[in-house]
Protein backbone atom coordinates (compact mmCIF):
# COMPACT_ATOMS: atom_id res chain seq x y z
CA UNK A 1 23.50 -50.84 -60.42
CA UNK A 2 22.31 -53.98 -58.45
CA UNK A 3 24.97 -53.11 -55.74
CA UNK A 4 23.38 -49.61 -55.52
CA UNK A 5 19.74 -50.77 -55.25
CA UNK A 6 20.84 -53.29 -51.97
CA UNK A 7 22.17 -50.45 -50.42
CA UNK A 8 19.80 -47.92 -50.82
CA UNK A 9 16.92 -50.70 -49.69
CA UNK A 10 18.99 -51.45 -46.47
CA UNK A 11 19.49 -47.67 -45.37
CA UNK A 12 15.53 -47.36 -45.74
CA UNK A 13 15.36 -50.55 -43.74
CA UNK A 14 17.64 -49.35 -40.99
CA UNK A 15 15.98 -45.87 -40.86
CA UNK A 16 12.33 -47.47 -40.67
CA UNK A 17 13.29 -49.90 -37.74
CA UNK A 18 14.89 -46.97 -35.70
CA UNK A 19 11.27 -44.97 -36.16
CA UNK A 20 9.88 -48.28 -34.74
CA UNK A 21 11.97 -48.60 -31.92
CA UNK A 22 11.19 -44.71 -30.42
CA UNK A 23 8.58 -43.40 -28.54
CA UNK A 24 6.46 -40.48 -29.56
CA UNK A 25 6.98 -37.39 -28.47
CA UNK A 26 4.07 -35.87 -25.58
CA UNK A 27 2.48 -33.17 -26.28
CA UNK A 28 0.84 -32.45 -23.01
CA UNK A 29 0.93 -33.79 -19.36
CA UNK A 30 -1.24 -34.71 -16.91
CA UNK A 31 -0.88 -32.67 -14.25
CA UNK A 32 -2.51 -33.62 -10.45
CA UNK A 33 -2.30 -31.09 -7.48
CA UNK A 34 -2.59 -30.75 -4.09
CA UNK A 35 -2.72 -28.65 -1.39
CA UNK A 36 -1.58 -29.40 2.36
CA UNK A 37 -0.68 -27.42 5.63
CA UNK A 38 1.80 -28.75 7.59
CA UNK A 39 -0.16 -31.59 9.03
CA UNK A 40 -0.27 -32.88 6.34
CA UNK A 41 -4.60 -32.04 6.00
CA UNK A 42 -5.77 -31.21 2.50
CA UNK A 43 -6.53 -27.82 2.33
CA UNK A 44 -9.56 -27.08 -0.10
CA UNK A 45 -7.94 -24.38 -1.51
CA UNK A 46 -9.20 -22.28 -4.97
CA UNK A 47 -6.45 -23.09 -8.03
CA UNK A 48 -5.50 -20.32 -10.37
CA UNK A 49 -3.44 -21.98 -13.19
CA UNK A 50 -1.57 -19.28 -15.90
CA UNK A 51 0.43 -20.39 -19.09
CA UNK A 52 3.55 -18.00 -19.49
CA UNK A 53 3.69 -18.76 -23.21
CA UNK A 54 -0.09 -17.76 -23.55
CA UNK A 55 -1.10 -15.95 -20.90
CA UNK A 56 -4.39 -17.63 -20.11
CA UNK A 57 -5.63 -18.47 -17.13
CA UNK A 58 -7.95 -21.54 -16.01
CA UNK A 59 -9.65 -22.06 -12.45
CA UNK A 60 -9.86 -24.98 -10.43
CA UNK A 61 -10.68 -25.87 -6.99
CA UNK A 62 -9.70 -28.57 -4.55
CA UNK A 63 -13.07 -28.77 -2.39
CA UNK A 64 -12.86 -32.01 -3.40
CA UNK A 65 -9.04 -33.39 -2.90
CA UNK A 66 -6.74 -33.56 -5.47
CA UNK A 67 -7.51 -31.36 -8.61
CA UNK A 68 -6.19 -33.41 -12.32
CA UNK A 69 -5.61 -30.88 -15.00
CA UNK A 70 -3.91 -31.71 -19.11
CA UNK A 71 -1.24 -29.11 -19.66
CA UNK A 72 0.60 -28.94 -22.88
CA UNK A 73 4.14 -29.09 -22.96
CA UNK A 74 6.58 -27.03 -24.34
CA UNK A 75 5.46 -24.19 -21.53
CA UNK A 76 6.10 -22.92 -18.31
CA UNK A 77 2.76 -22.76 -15.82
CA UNK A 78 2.14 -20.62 -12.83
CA UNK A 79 -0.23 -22.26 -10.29
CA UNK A 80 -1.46 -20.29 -7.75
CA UNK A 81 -3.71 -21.69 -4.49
CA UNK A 82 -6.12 -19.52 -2.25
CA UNK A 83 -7.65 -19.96 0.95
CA UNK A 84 -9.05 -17.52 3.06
CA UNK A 85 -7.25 -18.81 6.34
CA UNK A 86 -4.20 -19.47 4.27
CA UNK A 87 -1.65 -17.81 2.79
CA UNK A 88 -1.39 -17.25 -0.74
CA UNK A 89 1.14 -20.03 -2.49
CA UNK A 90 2.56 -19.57 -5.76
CA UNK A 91 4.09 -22.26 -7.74
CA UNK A 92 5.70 -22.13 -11.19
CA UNK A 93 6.39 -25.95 -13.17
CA UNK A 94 8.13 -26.08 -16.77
CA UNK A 95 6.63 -28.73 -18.67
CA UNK A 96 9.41 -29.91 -21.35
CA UNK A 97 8.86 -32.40 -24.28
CA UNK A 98 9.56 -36.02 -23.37
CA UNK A 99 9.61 -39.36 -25.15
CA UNK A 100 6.63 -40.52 -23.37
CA UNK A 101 3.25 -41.71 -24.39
CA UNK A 102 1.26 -40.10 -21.20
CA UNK A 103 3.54 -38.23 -18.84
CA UNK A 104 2.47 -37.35 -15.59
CA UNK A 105 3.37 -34.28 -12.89
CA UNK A 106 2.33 -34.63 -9.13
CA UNK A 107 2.27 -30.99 -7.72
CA UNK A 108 1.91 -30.31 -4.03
CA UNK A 109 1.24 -26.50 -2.30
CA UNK A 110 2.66 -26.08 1.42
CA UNK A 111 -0.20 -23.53 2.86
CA UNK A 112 1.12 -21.65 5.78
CA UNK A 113 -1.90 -20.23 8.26
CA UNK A 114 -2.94 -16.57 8.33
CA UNK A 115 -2.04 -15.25 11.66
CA UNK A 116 -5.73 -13.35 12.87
CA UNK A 117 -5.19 -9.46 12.46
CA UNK A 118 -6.81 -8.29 15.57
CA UNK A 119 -8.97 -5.22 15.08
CA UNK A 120 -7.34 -2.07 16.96
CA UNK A 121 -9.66 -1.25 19.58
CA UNK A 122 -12.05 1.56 19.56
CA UNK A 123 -12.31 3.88 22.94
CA UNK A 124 -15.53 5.24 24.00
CA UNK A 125 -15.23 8.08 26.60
CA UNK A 126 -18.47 9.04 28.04
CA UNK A 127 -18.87 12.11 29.92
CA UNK A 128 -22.02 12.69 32.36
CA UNK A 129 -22.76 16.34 32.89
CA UNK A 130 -26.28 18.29 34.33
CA UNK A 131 -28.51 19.91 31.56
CA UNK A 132 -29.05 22.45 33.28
CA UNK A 133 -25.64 23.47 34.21
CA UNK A 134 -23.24 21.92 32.39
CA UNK A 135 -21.68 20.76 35.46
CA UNK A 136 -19.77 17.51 35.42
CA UNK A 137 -21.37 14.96 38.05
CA UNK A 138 -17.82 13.71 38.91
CA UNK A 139 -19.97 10.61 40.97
CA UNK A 140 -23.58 9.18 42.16
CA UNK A 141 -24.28 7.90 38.63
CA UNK A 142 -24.03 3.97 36.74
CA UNK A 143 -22.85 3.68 33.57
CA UNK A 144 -23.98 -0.21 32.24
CA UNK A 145 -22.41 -0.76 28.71
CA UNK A 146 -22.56 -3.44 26.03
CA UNK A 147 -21.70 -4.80 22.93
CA UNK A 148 -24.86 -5.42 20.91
CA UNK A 149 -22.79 -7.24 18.21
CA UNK A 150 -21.64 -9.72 20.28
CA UNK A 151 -24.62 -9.35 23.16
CA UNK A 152 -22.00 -8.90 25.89
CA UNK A 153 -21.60 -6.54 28.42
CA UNK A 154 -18.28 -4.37 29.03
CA UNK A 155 -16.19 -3.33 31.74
CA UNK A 156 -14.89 0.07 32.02
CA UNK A 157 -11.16 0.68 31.84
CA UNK A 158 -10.90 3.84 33.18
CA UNK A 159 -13.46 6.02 35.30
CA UNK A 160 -11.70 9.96 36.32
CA UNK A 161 -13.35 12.88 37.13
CA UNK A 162 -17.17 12.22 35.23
CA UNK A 163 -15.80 10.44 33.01
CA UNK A 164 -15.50 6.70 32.02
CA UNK A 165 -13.68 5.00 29.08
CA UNK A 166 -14.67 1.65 27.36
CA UNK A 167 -13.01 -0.61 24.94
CA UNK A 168 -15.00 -1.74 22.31
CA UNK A 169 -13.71 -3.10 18.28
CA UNK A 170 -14.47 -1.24 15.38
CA UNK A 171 -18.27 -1.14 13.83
CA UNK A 172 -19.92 -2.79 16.65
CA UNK A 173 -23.05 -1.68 17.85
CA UNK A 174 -23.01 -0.65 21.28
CA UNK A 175 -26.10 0.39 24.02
CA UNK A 176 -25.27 1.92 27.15
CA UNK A 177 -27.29 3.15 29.94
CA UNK A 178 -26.90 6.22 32.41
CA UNK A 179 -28.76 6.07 35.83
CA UNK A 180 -28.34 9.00 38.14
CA UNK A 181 -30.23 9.67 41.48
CA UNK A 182 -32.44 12.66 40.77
CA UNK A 183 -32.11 12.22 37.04
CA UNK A 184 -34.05 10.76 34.23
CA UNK A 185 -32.88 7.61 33.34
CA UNK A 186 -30.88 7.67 29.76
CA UNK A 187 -30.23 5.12 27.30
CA UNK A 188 -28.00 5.60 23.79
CA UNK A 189 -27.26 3.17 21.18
CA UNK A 190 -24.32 3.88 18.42
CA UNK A 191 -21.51 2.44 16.11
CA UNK A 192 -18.14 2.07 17.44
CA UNK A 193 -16.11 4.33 15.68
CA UNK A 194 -11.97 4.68 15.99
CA UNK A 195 -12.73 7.37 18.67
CA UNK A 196 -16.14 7.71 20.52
CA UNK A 197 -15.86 11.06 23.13
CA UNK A 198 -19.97 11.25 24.13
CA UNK A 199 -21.39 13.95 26.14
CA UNK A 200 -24.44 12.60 28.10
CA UNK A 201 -27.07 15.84 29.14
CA UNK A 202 -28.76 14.42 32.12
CA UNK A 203 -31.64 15.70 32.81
CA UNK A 204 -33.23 16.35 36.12
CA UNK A 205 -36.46 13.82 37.06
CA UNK A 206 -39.89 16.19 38.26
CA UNK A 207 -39.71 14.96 41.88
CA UNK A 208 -36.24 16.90 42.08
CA UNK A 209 -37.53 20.42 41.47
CA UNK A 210 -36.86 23.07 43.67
CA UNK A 211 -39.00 22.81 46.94
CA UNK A 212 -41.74 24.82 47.86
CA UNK A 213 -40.46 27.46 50.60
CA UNK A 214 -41.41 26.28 53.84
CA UNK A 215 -44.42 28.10 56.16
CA UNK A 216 -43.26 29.70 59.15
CA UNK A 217 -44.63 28.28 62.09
CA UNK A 218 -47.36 30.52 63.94
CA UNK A 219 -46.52 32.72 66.39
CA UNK A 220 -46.96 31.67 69.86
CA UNK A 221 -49.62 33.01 72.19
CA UNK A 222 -47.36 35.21 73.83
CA UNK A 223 -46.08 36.93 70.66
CA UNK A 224 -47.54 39.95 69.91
CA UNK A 225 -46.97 40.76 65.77
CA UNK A 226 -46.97 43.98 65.53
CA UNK A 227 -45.84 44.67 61.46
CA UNK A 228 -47.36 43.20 58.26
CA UNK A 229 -45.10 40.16 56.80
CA UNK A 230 -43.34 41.46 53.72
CA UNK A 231 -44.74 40.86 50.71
CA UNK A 232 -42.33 39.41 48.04
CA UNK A 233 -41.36 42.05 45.13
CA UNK A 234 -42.42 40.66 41.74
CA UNK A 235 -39.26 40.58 39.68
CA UNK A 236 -40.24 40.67 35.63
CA UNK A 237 -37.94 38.58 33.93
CA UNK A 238 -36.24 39.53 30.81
CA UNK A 239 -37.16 38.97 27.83
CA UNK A 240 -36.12 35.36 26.06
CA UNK A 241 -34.88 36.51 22.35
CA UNK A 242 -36.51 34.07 19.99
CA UNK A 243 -34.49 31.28 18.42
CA UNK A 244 -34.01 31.56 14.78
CA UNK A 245 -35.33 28.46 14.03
CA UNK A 246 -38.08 29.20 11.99
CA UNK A 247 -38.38 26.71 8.85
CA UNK A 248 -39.38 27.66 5.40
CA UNK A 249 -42.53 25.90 3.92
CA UNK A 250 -42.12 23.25 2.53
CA UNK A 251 -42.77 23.13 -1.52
CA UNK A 252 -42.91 20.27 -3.79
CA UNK A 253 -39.54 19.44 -5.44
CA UNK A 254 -37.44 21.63 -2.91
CA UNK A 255 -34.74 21.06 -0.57
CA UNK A 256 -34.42 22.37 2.87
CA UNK A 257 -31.33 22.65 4.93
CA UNK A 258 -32.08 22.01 8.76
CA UNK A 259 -29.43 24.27 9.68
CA UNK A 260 -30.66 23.97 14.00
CA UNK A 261 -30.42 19.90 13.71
CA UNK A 262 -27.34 19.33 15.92
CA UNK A 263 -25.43 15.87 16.95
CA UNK A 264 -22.44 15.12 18.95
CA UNK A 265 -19.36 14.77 16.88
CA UNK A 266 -18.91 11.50 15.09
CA UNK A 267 -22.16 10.01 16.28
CA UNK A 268 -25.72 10.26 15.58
CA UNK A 269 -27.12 11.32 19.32
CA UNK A 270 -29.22 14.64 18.69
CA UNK A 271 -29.01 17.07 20.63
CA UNK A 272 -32.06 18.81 22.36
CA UNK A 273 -31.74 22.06 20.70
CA UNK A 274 -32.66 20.58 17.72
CA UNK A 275 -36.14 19.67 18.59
CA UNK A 276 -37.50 23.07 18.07
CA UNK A 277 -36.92 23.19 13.98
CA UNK A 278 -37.95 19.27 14.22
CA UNK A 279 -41.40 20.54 15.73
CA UNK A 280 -41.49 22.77 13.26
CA UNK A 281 -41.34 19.94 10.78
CA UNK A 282 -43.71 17.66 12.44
CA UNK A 283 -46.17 20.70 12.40
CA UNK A 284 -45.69 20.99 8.86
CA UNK A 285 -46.11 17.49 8.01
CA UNK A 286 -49.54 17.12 10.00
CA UNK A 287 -51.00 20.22 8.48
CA UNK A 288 -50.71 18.57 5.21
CA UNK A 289 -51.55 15.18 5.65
CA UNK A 290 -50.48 13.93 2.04
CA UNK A 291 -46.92 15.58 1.81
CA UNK A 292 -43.89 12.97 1.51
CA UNK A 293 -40.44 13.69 2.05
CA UNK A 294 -37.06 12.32 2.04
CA UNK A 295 -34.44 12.99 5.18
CA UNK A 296 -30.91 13.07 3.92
CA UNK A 297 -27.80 12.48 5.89
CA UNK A 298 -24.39 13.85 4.78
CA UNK A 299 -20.87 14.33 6.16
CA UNK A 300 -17.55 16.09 4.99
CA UNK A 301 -14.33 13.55 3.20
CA UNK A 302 -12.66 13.76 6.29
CA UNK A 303 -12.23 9.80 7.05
CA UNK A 304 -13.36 6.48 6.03
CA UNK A 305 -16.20 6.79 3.16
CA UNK A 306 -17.60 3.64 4.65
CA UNK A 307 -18.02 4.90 8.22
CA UNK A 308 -18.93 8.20 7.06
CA UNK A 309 -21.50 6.50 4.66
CA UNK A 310 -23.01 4.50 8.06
CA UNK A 311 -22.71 7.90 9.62
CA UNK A 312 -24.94 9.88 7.59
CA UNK A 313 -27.61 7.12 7.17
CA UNK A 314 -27.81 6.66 10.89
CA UNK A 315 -28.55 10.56 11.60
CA UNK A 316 -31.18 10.50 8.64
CA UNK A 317 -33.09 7.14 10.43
CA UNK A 318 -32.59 9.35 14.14
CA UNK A 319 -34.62 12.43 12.42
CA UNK A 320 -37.16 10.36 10.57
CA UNK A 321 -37.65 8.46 13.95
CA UNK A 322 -38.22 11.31 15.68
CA UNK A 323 -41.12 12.58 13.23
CA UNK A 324 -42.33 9.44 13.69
CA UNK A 325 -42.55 9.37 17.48
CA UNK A 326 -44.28 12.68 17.27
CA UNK A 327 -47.27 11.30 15.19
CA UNK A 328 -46.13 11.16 11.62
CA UNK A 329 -47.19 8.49 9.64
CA UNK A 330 -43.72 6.67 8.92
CA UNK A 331 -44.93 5.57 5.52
CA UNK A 332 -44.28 9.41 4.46
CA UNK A 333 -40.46 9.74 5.68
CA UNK A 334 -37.66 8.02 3.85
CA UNK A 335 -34.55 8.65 5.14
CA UNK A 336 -31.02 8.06 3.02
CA UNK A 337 -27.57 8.78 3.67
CA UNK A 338 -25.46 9.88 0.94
CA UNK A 339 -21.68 10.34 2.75
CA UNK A 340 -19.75 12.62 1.37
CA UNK A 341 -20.62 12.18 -2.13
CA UNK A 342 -22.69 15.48 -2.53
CA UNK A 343 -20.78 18.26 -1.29
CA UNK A 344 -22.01 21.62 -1.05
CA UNK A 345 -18.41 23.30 -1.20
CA UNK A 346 -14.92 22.28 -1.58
CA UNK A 347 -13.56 20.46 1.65
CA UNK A 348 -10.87 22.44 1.65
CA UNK A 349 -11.79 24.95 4.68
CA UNK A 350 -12.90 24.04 8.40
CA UNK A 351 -16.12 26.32 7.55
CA UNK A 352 -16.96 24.82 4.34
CA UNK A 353 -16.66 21.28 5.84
CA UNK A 354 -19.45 22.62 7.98
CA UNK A 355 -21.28 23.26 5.36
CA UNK A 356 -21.09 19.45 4.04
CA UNK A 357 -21.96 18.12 7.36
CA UNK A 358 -25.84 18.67 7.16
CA UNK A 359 -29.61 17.49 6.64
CA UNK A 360 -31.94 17.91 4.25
CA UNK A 361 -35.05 17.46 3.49
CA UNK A 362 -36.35 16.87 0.09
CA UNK A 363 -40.00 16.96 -0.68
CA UNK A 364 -41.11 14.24 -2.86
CA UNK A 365 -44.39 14.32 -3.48
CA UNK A 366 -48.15 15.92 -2.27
């Protein structure tokens, strides 16, 4: 029984001493990351760091070197870095148990460079014709461009028949100006859009209107003038038929269509014929001195929503500047453009894609 007792004490003894001799067992690391391109610079990159056993994510950021994060073991990690002139670099680590007291994991990210996606260009084709017309002036006129964005000016790349083509990127702001002897001087501003083609109107200056017929001279001594000069013949000119521009009155909490508001294609230059129904408006709005409306851009789904967005908002602001030009208080325009989120029809027909692109005005208050 004695005999039993020893060895039963000494097997306790022997399995006590082993427990002394081990380490315990981790149950997380200390993790430190970095990020580098491949000079070797710290890149201050943004860390995303995702447990595959959990699926929870932590951020960090390395703004200010290396970032020091406790993982727990017994888990995979996915560490992700982001820079905006960087690459995105994924990492995965496995963090395994081990017989260590404070285990440690150095992690370093290789970011690769972002090659610059240059913007395709945009091309602006302006053509130059008389008002008059219509007739192309195929030379005797400047064209000075520039790119408000960037406050340079631009070359032309191409100048045939009337016509000249600039470069210019994407949703910059651009200004050019037309000179022409015998022609009003004419200045537009816009947004470069994928494809710009502008018709320019030029109209004639009032020291180039059609001269005066010249006297005869008198007749000489010696001629004798024997019959009456003729008299011109009065020629009655027909009549002018009346444009159909005439615009309802304006009530409180309607909406009115401008359906004779016209702009070039893609861009936000109006068009002369549409200053009739704006007189009309501007009439309207000074005979009743309180009234307060709302101008309201919109375009068809055909393209970007951004750019079509820009589009609408930038005809609404040409309209309400035009009221206010002609004497209307600009506290009593607002002007909004609303895209092509507000269609009128389906944009599923040519016509009723016309019907999208319009104007409105909205009365707001008296």
């Amino acid at each position: 029984m004695k005999l039993r007792i020893s060895y039963l004490l000494l097997f306790v003894f022997f399995l006590s001493f082993r427990a002394f001799g081990q380490q315990p067992i981790a149950n997380e690391y200390t993790v430190q990351i970095e990020a580098k391109d491949g000079a070797g610079t710290p890149v201050p990159a943004t860390l995303t760091i995702t447990s595959e056993k959990t699926g929870l994510s932590q951020k960090g950021s390395l703004k200010n070197g290396a970032y020091t994060v406790a993982l727990k073991t017994g888990s995979s990690y996915e560490i992700e870095a982001n820079h905006e002139a960087y690459r995105t670099v994924r990492k995965k680590i496995k963090l395994d148990p081990v017989a260590n007291a404070q285990p440690q994991l150095n992690v370093v990210l290789e970011m690769t460079p972002r090659q610059p996606v240059k913007a395709a260009a945009s091309t602006i084709v302006i053509r130059v014709i008389d008002q008059v017309t219509g007739r192309p002036l195929a030379e005797g006129f400047d064209i000075r461009m520039e790119n408000l964005t960037r406050n340079q000016a631009l070359a032309p790349i191409d100048a045939d028949n009337g016509s000249i083509t600039f470069q210019i990127e994407p949703l910059q702001q651009f200004r050019f100006v037309v000179k022409a002897k015998g022609y009003e001087t004419y200045r537009y501003e816009s947004e470069a859009r994928m494809k710009n083609d502008i018709m320019i109107p030029l109209k004639r200056s009032a020291s180039t209107a059609a001269p005066a017929a010249v006297a005869q001279a008198p007749a000489t001594p010696t001629e004798t003038v024997t019959k009456p000069a003729p008299q011109p013949v009065a020629v009655k000119a027909p009549p002018i038929a009346p444009a159909k521009t005439e615009l309802p009155t304006l009530e409180r909490g309607s909406a009115i269509t401008l359906d004779n508001v016209y702009f070039d294609q893609s861009s936000y230059l109006l068009r002369s014929d549409s200053y009739t129904q704006l007189d009309q408006l501007v009439s309207q709005l000074k005979s009743r001195p309180t009234l307060r409306i709302e101008i309201a851009g919109h375009t068809d789904n055909v393209g970007d929503n951004r750019l079509n967005q820009a589009l609408s908002q930038n005809r609404a602001r040409v309209i309400r500047n035009y009221l206010v030009n002609r004497g209307v208080d600009e506290k009593r325009v607002q002007y909004r453009g609303y895209g092509s989120s507000q269609p009128v029809a389906p944009s599923d027909t040519e016509e009723n894609k016309k019907k999208n692109r319009r104007v409105v005005v909205q009365v707001l208050s008296e």
